[in-house]
C-alpha atoms as a PDB file:
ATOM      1  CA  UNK A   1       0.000   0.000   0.000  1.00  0.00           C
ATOM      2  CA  UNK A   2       1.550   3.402  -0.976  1.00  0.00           C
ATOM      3  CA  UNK A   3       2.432   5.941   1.721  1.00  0.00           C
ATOM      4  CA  UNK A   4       0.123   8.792   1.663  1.00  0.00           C
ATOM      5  CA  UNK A   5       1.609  10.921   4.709  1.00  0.00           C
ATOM      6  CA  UNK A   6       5.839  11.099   4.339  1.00  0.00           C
ATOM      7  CA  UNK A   7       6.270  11.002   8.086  1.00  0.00           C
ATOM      8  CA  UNK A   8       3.972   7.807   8.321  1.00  0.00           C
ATOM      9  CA  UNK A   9       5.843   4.301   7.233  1.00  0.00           C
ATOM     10  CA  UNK A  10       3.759   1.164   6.908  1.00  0.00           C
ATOM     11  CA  UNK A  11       1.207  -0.672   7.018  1.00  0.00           C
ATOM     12  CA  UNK A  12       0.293  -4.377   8.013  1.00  0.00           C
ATOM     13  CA  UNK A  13      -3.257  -5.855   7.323  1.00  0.00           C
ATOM     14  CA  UNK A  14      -3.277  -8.690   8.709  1.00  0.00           C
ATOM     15  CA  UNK A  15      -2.405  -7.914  11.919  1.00  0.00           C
ATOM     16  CA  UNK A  16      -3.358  -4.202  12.399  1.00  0.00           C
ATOM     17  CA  UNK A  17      -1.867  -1.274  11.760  1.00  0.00           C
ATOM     18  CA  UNK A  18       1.875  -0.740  12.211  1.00  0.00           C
ATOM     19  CA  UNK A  19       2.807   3.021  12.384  1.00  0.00           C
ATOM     20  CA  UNK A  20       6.153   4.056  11.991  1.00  0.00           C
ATOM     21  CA  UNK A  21       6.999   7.743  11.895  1.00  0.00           C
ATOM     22  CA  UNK A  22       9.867   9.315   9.766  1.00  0.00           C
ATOM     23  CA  UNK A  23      12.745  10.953  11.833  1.00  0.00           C
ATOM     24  CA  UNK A  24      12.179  14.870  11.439  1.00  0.00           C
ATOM     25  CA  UNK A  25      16.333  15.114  11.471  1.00  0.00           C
ATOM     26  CA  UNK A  26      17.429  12.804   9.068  1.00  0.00           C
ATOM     27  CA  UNK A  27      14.554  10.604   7.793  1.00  0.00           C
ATOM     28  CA  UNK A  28      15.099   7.540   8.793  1.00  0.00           C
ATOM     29  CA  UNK A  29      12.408   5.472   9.597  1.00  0.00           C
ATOM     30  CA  UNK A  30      11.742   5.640  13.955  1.00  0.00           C
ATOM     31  CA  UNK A  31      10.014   3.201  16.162  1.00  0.00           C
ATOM     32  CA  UNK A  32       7.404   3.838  18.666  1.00  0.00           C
ATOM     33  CA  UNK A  33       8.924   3.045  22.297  1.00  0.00           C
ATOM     34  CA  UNK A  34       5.878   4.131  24.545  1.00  0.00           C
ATOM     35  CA  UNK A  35       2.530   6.573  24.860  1.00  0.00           C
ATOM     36  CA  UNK A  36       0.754   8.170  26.937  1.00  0.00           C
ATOM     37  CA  UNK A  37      -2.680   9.036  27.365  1.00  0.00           C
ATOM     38  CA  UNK A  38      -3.165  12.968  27.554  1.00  0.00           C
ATOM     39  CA  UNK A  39      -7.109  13.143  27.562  1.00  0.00           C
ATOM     40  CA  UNK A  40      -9.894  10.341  26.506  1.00  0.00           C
ATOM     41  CA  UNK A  41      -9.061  11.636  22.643  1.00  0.00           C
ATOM     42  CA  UNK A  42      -5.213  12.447  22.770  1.00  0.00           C
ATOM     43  CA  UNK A  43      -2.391  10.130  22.990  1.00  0.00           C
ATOM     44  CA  UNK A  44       1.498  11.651  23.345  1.00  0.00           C
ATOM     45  CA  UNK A  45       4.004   8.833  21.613  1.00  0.00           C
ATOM     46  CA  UNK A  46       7.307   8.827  22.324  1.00  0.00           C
ATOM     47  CA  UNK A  47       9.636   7.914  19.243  1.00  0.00           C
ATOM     48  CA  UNK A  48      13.114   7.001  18.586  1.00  0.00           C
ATOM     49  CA  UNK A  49      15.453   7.541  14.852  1.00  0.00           C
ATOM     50  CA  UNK A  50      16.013   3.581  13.544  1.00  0.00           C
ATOM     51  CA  UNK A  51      19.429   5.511  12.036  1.00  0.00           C
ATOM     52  CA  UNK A  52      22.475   4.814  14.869  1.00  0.00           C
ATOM     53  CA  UNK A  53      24.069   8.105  13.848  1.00  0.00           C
ATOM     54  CA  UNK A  54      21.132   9.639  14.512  1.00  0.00           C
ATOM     55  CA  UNK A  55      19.592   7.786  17.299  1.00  0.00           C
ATOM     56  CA  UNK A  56      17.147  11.315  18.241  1.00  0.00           C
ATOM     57  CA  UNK A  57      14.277  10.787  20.281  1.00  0.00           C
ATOM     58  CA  UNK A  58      10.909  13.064  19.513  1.00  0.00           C
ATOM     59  CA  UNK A  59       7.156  12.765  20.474  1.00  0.00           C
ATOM     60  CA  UNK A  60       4.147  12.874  18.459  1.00  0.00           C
ATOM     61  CA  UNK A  61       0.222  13.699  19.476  1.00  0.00           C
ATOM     62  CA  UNK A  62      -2.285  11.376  18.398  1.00  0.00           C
ATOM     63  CA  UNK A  63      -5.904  12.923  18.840  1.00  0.00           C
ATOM     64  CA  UNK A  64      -9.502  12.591  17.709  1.00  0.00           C
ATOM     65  CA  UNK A  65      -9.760  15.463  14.654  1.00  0.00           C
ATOM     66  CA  UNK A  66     -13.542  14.965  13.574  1.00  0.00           C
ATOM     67  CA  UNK A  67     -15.740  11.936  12.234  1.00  0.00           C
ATOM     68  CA  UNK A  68     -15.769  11.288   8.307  1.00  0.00           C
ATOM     69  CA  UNK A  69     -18.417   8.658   8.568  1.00  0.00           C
ATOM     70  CA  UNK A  70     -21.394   7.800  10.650  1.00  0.00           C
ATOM     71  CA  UNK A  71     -23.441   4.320  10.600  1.00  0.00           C
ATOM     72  CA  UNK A  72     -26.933   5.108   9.550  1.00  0.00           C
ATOM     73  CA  UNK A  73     -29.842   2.496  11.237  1.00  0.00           C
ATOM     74  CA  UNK A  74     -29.930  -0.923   9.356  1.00  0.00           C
ATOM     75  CA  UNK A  75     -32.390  -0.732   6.069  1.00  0.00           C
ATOM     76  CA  UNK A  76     -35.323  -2.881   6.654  1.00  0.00           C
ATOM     77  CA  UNK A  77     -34.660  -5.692   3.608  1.00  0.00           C
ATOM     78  CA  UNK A  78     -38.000  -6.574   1.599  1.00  0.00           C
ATOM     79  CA  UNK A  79     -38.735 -10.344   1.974  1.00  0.00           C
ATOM     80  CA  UNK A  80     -36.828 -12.534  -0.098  1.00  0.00           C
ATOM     81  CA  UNK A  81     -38.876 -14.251  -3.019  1.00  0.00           C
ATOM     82  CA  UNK A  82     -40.436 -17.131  -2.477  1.00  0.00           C
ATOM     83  CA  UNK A  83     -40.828 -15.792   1.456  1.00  0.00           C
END
């Protein structure tokens, strides 16, 4: 699946999501080491650079920006023929 966001790595359907953020200081690929929860929508991660000459830790926010989809009531299906 292509990359859509440069600071965002990969992705890994059959098991879920695997986010990997892009080092802001040299762009090598960092790993998620821990989180914290800042509210009941906002989550502070705490990264480190893959790259061993780099080797920078940073933090990103995580939060709840607005709903792009809502699940309408179930349709009530006509009978099937022959019902």
């Amino acid at each position: 699946m292509p990359c859509l966001n440069h600071n965002i790595g990969e992705f890994n359907s059959h098991r879920g999501a695997i986010i990997m953020f892009r080092c802001p200081f040299c762009g090598a690929m960092a790993r998620t080491r821990t989180s914290r929860r800042l509210s009941d929508h906002t989550i502070r991660q705490y990264h480190q650079c893959q790259n061993l000459e780099c080797s920078e830790s940073f933090t990103t926010l995580n939060a709840f920006e607005r709903r792009v989809s809502s699940r309408d009531a179930p349709a009530t299906l006509p009978p099937a023929a022959g019902d």
